[in-house]
PDB file of N, CA and C in Angstrom:
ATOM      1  N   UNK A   1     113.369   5.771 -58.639  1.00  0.00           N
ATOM      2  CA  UNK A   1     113.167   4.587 -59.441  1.00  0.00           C
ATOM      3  C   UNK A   1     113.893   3.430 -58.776  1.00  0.00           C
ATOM      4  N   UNK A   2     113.172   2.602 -58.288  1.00  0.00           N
ATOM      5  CA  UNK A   2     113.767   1.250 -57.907  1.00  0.00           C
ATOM      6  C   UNK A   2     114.558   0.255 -59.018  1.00  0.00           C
ATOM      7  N   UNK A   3     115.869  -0.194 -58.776  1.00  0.00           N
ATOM      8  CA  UNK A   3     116.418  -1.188 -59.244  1.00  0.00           C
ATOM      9  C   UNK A   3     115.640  -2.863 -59.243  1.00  0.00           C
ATOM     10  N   UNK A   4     115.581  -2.697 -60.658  1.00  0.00           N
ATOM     11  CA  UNK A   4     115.085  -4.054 -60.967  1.00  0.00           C
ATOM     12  C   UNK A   4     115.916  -4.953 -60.442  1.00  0.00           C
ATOM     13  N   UNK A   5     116.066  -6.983 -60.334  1.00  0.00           N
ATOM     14  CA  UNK A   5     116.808  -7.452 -60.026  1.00  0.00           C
ATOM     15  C   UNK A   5     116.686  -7.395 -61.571  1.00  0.00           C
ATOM     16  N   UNK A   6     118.042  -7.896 -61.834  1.00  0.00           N
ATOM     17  CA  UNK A   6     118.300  -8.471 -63.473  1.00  0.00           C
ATOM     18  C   UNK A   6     119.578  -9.249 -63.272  1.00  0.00           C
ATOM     19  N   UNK A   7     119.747  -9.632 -64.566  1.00  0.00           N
ATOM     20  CA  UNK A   7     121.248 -10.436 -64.560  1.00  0.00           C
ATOM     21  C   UNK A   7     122.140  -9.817 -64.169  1.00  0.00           C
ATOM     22  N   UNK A   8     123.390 -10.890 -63.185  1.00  0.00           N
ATOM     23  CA  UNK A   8     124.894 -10.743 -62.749  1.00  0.00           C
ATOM     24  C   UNK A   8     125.447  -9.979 -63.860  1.00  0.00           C
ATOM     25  N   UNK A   9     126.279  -8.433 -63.078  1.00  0.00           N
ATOM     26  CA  UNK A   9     126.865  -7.599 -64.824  1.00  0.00           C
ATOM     27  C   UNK A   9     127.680  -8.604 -64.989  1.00  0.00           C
ATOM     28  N   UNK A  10     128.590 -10.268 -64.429  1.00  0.00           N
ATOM     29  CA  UNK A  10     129.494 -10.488 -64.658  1.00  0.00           C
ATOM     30  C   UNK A  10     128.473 -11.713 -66.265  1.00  0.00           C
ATOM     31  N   UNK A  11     127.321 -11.654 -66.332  1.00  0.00           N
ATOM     32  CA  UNK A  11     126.714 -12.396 -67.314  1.00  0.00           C
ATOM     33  C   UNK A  11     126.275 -10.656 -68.409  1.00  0.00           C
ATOM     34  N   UNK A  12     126.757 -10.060 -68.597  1.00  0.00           N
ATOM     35  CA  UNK A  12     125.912  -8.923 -69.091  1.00  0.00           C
ATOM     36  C   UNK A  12     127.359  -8.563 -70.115  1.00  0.00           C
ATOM     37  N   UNK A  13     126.736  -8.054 -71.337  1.00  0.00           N
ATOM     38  CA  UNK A  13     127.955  -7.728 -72.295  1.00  0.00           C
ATOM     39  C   UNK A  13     128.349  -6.137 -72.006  1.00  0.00           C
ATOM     40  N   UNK A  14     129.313  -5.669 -72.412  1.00  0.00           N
ATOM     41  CA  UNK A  14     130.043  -4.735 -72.667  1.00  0.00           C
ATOM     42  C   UNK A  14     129.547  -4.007 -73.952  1.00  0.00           C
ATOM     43  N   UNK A  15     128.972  -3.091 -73.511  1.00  0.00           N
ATOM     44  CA  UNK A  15     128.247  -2.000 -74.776  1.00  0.00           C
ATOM     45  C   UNK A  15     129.066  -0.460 -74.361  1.00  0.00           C
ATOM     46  N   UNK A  16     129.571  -0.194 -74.971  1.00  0.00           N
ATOM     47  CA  UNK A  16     129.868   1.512 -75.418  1.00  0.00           C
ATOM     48  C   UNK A  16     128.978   2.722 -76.316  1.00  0.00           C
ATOM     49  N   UNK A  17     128.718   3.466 -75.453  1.00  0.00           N
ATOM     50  CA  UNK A  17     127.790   4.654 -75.014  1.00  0.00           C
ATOM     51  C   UNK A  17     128.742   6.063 -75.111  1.00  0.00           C
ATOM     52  N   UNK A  18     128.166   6.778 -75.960  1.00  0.00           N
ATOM     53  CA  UNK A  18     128.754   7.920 -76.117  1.00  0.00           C
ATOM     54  C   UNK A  18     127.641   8.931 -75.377  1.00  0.00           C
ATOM     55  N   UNK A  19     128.181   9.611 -74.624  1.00  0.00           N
ATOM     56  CA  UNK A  19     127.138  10.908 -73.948  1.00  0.00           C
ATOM     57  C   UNK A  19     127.573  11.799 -73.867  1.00  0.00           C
ATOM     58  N   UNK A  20     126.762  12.979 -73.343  1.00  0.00           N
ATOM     59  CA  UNK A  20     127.628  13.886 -73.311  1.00  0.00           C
ATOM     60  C   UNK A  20     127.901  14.285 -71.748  1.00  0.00           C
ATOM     61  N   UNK A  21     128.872  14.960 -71.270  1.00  0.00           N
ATOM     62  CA  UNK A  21     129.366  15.000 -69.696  1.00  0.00           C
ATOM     63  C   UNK A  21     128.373  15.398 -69.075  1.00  0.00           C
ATOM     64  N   UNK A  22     127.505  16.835 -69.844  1.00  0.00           N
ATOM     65  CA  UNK A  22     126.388  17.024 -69.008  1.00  0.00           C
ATOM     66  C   UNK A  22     125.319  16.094 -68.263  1.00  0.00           C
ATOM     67  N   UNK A  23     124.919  15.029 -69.453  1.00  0.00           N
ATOM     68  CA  UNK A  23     123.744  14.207 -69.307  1.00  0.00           C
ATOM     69  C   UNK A  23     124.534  13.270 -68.137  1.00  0.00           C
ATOM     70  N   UNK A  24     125.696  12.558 -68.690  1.00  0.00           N
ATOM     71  CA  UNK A  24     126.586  11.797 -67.562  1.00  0.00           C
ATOM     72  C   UNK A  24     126.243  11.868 -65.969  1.00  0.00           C
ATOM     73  N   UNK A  25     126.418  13.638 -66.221  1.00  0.00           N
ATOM     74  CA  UNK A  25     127.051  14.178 -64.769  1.00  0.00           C
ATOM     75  C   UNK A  25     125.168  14.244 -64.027  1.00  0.00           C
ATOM     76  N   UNK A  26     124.167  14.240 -64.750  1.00  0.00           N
ATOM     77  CA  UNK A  26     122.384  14.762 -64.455  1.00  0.00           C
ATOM     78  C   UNK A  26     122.247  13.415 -64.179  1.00  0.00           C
ATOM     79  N   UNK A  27     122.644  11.871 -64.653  1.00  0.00           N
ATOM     80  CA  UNK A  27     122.412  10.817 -64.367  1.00  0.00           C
ATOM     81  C   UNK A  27     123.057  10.254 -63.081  1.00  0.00           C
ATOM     82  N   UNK A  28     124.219  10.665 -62.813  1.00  0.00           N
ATOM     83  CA  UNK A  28     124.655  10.180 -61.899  1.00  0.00           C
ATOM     84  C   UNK A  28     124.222  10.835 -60.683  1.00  0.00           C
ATOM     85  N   UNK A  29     123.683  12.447 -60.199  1.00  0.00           N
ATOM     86  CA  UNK A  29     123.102  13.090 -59.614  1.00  0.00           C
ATOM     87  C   UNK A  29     121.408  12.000 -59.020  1.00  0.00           C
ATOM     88  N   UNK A  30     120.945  12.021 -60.478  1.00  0.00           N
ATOM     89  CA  UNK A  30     119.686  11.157 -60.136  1.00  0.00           C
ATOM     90  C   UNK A  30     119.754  10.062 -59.416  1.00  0.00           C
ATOM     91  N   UNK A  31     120.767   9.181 -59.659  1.00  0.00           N
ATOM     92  CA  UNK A  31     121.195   7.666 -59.317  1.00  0.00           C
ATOM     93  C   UNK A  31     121.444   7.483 -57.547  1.00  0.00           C
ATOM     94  N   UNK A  32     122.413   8.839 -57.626  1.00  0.00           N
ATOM     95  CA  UNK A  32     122.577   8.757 -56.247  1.00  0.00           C
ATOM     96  C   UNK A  32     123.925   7.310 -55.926  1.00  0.00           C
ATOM     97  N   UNK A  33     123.189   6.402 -54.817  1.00  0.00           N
ATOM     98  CA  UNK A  33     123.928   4.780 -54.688  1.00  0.00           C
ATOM     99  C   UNK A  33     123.539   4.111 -55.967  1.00  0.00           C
ATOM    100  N   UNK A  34     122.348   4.091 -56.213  1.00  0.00           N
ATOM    101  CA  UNK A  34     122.470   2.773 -56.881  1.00  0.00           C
ATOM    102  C   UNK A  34     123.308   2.977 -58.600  1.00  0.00           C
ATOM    103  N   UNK A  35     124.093   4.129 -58.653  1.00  0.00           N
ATOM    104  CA  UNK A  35     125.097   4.043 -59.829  1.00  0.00           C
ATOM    105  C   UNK A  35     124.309   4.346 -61.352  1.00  0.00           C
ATOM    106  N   UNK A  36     124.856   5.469 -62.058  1.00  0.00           N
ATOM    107  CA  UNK A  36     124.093   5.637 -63.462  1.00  0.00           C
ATOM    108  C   UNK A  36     123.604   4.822 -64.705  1.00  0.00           C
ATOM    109  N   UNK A  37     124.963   3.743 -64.130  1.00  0.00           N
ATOM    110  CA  UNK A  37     125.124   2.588 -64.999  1.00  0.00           C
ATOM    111  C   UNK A  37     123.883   1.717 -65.042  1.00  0.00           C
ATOM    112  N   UNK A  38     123.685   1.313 -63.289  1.00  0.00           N
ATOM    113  CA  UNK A  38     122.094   0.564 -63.293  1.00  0.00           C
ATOM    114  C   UNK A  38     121.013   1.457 -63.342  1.00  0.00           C
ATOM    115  N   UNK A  39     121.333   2.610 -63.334  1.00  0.00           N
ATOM    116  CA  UNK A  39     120.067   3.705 -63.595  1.00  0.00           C
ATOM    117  C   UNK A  39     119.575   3.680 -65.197  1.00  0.00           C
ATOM    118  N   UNK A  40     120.544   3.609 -66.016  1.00  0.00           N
ATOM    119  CA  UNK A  40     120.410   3.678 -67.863  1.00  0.00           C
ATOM    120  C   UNK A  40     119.721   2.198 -67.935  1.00  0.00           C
ATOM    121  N   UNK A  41     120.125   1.282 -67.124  1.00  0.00           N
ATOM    122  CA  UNK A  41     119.703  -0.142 -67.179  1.00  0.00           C
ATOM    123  C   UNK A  41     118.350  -0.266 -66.795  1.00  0.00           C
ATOM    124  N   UNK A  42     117.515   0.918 -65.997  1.00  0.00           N
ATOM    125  CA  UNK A  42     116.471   0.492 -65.472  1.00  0.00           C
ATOM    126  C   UNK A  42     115.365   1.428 -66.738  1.00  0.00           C
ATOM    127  N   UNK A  43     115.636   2.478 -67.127  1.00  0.00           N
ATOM    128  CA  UNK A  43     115.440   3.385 -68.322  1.00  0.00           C
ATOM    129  C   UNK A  43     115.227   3.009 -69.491  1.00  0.00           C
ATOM    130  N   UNK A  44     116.188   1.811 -69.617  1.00  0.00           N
ATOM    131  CA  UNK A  44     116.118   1.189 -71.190  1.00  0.00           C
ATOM    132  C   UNK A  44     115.055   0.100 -71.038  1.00  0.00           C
ATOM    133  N   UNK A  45     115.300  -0.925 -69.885  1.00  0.00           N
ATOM    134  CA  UNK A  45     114.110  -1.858 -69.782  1.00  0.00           C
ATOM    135  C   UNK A  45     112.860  -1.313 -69.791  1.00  0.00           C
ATOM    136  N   UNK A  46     112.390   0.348 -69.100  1.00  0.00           N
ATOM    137  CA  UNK A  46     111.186   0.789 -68.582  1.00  0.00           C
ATOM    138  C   UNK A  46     110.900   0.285 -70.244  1.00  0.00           C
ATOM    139  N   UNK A  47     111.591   1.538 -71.012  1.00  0.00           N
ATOM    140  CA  UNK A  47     111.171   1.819 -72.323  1.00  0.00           C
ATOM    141  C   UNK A  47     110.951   0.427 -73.302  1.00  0.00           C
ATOM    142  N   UNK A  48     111.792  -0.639 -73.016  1.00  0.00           N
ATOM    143  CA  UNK A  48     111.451  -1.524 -73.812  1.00  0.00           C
ATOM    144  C   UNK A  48     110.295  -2.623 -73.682  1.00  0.00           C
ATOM    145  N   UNK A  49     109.542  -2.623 -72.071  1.00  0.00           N
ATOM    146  CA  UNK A  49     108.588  -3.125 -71.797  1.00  0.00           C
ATOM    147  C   UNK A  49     107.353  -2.152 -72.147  1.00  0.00           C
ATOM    148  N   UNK A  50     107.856  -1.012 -72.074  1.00  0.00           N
ATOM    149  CA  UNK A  50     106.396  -0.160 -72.576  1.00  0.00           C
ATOM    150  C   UNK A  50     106.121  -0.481 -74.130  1.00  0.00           C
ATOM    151  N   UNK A  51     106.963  -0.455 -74.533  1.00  0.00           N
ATOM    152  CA  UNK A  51     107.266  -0.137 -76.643  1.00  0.00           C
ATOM    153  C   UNK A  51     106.667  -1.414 -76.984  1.00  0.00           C
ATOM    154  N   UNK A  52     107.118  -2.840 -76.324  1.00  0.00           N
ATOM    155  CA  UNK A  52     106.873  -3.556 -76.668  1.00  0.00           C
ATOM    156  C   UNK A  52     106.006  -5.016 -76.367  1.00  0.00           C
ATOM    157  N   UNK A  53     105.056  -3.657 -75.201  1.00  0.00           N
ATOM    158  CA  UNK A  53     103.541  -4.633 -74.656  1.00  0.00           C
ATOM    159  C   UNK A  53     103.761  -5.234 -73.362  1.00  0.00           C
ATOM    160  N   UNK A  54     105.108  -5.633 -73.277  1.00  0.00           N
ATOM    161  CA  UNK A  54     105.418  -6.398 -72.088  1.00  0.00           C
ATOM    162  C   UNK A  54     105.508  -5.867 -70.523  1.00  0.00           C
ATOM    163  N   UNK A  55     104.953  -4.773 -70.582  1.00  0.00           N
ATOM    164  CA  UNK A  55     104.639  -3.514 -69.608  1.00  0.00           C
ATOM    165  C   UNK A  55     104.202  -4.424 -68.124  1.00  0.00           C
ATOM    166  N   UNK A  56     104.576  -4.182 -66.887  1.00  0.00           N
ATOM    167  CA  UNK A  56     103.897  -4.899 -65.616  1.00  0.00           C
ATOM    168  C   UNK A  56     103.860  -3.678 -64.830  1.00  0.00           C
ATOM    169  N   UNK A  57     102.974  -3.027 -64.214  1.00  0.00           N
ATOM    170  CA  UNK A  57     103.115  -2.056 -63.258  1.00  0.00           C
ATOM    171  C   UNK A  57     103.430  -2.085 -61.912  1.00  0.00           C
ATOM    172  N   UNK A  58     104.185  -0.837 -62.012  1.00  0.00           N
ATOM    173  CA  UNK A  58     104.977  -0.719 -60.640  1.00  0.00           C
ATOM    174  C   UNK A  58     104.089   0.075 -59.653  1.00  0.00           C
ATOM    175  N   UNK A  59     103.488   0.371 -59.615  1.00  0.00           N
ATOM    176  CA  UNK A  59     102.539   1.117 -59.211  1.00  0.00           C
ATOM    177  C   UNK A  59     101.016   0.518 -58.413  1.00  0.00           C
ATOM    178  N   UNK A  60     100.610   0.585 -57.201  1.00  0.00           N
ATOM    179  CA  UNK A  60      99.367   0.971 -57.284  1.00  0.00           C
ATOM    180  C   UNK A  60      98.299   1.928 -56.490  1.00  0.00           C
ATOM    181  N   UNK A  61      97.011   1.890 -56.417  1.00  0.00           N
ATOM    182  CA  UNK A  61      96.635   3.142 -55.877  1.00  0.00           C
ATOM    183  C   UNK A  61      96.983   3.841 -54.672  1.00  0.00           C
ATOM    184  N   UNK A  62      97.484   2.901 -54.149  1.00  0.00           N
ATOM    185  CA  UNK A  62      97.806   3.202 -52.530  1.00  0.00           C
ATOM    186  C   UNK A  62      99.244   4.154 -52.903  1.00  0.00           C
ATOM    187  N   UNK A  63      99.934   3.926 -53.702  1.00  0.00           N
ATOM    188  CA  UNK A  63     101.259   4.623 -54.042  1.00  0.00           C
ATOM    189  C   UNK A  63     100.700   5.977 -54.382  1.00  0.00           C
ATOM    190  N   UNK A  64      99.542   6.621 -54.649  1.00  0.00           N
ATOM    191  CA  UNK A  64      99.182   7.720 -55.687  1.00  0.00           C
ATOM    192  C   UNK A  64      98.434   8.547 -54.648  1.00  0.00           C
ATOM    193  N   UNK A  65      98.814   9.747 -54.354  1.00  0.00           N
ATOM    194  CA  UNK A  65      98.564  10.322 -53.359  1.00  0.00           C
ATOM    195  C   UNK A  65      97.664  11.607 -53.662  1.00  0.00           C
ATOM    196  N   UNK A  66      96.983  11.971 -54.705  1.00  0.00           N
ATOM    197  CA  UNK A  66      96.330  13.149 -55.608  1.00  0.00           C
ATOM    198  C   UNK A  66      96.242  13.184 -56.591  1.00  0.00           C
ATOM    199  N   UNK A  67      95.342  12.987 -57.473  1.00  0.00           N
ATOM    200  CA  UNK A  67      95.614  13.366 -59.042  1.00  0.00           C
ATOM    201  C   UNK A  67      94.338  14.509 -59.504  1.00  0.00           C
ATOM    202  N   UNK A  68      95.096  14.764 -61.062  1.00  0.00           N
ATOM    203  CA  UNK A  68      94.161  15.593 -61.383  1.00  0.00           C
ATOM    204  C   UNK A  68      93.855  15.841 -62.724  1.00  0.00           C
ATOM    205  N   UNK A  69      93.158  16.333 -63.690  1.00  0.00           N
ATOM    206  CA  UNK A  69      92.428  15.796 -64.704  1.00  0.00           C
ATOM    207  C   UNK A  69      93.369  16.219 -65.887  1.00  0.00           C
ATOM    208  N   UNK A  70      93.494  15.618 -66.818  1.00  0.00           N
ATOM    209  CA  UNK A  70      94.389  16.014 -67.890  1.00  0.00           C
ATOM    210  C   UNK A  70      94.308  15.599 -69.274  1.00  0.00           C
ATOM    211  N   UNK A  71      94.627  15.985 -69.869  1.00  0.00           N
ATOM    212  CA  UNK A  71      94.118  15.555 -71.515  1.00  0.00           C
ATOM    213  C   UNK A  71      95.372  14.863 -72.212  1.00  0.00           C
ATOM    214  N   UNK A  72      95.677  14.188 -72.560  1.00  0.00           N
ATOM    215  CA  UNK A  72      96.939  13.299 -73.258  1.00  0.00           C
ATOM    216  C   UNK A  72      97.651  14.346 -74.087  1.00  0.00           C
ATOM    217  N   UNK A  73      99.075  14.739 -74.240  1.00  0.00           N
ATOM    218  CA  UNK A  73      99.088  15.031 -75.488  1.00  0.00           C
ATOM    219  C   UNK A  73      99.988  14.585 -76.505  1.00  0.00           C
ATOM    220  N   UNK A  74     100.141  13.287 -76.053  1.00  0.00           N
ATOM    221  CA  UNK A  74     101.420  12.282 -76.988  1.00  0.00           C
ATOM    222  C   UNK A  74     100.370  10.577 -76.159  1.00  0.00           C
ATOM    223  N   UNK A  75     100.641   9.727 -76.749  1.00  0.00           N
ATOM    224  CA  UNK A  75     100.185   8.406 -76.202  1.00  0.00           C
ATOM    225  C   UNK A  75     101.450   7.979 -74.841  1.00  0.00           C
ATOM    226  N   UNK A  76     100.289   7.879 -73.371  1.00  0.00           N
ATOM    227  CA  UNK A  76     100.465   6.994 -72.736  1.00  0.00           C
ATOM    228  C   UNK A  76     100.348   5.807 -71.798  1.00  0.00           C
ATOM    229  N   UNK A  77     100.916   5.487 -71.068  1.00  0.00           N
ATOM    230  CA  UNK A  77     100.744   4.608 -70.677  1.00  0.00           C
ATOM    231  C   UNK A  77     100.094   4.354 -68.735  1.00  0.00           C
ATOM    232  N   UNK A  78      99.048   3.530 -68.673  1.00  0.00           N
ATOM    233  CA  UNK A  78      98.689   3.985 -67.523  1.00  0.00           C
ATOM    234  C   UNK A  78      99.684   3.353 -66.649  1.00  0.00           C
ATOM    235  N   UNK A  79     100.125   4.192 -65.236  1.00  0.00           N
ATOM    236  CA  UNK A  79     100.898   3.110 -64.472  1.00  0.00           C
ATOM    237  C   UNK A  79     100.357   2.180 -63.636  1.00  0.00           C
ATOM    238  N   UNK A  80      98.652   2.014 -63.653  1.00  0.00           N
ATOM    239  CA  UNK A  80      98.580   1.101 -62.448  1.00  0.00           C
ATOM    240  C   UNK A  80      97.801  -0.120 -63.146  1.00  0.00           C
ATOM    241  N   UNK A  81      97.159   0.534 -64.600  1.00  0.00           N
ATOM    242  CA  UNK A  81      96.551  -0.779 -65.680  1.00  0.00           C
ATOM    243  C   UNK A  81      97.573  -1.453 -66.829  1.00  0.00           C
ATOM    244  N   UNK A  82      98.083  -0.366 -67.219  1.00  0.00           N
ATOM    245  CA  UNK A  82      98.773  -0.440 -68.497  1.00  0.00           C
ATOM    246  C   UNK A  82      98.161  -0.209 -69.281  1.00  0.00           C
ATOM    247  N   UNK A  83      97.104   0.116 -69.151  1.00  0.00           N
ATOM    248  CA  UNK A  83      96.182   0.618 -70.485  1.00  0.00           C
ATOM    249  C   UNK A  83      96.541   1.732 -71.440  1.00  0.00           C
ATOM    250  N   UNK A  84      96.822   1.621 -72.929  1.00  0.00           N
ATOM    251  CA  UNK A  84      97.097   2.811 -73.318  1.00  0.00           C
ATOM    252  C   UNK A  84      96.433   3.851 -72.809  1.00  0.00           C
ATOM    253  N   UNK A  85      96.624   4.719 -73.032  1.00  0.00           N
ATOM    254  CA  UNK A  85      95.848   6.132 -72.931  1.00  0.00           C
ATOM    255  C   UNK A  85      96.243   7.359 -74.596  1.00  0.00           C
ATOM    256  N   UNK A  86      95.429   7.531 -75.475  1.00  0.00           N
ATOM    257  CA  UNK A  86      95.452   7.848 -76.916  1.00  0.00           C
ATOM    258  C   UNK A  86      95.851   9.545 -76.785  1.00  0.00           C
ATOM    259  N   UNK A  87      96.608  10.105 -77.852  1.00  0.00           N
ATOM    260  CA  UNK A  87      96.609  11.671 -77.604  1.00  0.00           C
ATOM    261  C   UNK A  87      95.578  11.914 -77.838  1.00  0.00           C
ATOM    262  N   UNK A  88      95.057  13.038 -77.233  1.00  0.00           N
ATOM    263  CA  UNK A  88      94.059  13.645 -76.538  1.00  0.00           C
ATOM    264  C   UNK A  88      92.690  13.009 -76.056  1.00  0.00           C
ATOM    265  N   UNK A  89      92.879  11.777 -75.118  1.00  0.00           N
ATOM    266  CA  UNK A  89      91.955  11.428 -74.890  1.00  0.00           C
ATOM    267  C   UNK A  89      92.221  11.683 -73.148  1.00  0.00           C
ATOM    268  N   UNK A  90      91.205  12.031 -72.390  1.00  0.00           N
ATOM    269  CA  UNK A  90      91.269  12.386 -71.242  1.00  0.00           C
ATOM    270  C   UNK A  90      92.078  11.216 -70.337  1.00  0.00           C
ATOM    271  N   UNK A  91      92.489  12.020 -69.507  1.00  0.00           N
ATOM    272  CA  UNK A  91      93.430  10.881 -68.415  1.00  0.00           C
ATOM    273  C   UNK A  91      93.654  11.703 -66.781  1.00  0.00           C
ATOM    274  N   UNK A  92      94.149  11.120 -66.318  1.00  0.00           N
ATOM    275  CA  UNK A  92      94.875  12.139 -64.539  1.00  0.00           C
ATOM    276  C   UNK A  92      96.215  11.803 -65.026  1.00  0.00           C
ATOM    277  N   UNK A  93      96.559  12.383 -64.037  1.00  0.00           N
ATOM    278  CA  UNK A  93      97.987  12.833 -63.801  1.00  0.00           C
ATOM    279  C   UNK A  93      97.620  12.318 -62.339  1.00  0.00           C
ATOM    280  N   UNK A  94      98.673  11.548 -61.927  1.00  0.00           N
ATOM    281  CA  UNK A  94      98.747  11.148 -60.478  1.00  0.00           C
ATOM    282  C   UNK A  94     100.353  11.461 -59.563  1.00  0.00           C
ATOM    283  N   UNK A  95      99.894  12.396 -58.614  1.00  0.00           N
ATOM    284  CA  UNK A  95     101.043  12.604 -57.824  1.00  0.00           C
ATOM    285  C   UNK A  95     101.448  11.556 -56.925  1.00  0.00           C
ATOM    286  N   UNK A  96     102.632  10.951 -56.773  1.00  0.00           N
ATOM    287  CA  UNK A  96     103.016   9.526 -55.970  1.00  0.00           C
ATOM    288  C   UNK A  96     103.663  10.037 -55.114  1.00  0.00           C
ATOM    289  N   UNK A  97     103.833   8.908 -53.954  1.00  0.00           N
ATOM    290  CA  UNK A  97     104.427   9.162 -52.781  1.00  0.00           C
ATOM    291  C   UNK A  97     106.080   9.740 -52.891  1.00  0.00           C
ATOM    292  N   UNK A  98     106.664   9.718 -54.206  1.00  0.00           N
ATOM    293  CA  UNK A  98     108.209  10.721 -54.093  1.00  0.00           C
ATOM    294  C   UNK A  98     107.815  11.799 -55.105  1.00  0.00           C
ATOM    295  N   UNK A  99     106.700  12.037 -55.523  1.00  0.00           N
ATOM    296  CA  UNK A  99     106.754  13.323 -55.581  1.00  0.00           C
ATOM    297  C   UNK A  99     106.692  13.513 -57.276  1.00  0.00           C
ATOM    298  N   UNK A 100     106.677  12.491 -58.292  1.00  0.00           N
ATOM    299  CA  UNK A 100     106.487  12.329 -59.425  1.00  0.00           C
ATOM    300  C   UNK A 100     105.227  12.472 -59.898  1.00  0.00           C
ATOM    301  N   UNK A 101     105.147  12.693 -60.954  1.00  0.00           N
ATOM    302  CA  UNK A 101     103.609  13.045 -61.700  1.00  0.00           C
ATOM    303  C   UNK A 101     103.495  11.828 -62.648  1.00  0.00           C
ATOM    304  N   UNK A 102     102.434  11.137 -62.883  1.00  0.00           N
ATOM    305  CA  UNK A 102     102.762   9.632 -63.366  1.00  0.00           C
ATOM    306  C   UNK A 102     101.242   9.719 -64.389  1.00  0.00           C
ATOM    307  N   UNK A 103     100.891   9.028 -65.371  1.00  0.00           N
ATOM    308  CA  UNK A 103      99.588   8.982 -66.437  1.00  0.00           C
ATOM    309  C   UNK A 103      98.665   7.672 -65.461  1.00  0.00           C
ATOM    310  N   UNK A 104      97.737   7.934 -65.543  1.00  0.00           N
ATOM    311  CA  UNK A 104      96.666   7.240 -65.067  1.00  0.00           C
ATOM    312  C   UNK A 104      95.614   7.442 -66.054  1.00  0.00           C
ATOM    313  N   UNK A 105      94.665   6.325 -66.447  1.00  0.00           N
ATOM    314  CA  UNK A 105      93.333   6.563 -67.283  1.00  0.00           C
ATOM    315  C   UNK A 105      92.966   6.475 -66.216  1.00  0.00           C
ATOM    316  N   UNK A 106      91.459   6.919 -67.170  1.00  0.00           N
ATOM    317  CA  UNK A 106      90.402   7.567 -66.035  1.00  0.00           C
ATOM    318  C   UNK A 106      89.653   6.757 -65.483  1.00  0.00           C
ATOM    319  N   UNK A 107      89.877   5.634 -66.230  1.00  0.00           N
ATOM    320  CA  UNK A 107      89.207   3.921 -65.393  1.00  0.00           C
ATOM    321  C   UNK A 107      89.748   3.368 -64.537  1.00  0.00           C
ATOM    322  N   UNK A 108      91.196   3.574 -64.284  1.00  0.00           N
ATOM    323  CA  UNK A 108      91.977   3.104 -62.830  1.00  0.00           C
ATOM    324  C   UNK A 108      91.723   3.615 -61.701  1.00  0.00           C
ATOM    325  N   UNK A 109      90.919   4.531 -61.810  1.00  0.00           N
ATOM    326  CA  UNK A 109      90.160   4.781 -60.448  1.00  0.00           C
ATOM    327  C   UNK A 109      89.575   4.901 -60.573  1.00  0.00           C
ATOM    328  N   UNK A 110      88.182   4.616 -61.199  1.00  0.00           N
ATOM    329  CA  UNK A 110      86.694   4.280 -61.419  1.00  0.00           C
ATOM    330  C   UNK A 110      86.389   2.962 -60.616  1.00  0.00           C
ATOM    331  N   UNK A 111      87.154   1.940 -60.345  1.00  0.00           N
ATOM    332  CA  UNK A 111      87.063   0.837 -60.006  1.00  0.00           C
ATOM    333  C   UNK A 111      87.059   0.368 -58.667  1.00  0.00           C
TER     334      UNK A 111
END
């Protein structure tokens, strides 16, 4: 997951987060350099641009290296339209160049 640019942390407030060591210790593993701290930061924005329409994709076909046919089974979101995608309405699953499995409708590559 690439780091968004966002605001200087020295413009950013001070929020306290209770976790537990496990999850801590699985985030900071994931993060690697760029730190858990901007990793939760990039997690919370994903989620709050999806939840709340303002979605831009990071993604496009050239990034998607195989997919394959799949049926929804919770609502999501496509990564290269943004188009919802409804539970159980058909969709792919697209394998990307690091190796993630990502929702695609079935019209983002119809086109």
């Amino acid at each position: 997951m690439a780091t968004i640019t966002r605001t200087p942390t020295t413009e950013m407030e001070v929020t306290s987060i209770r976790l537990e060591r496990e999850l801590k210790d699985k985030l900071k593993e994931i993060a690697g350099n760029q730190g858990y701290q901007a990793l939760i930061r990039d997690i919370l924005w994903n989620y709050v641009q999806q939840k709340s329409g303002e979605w831009k994709p990071r993604f496009s076909q050239a990034d998607i290296r195989a997919s394959i046919a799949a049926t929804a089974q919770q609502e999501e979101r496509c990564v290269l339209t943004g188009q919802l995608i409804q539970r159980q309405q058909p969709m792919l699953l697209g394998l990307t160049r690091n190796g993630d499995m990502v929702p695609l409708s079935v019209e983002s590559f119809s086109e």
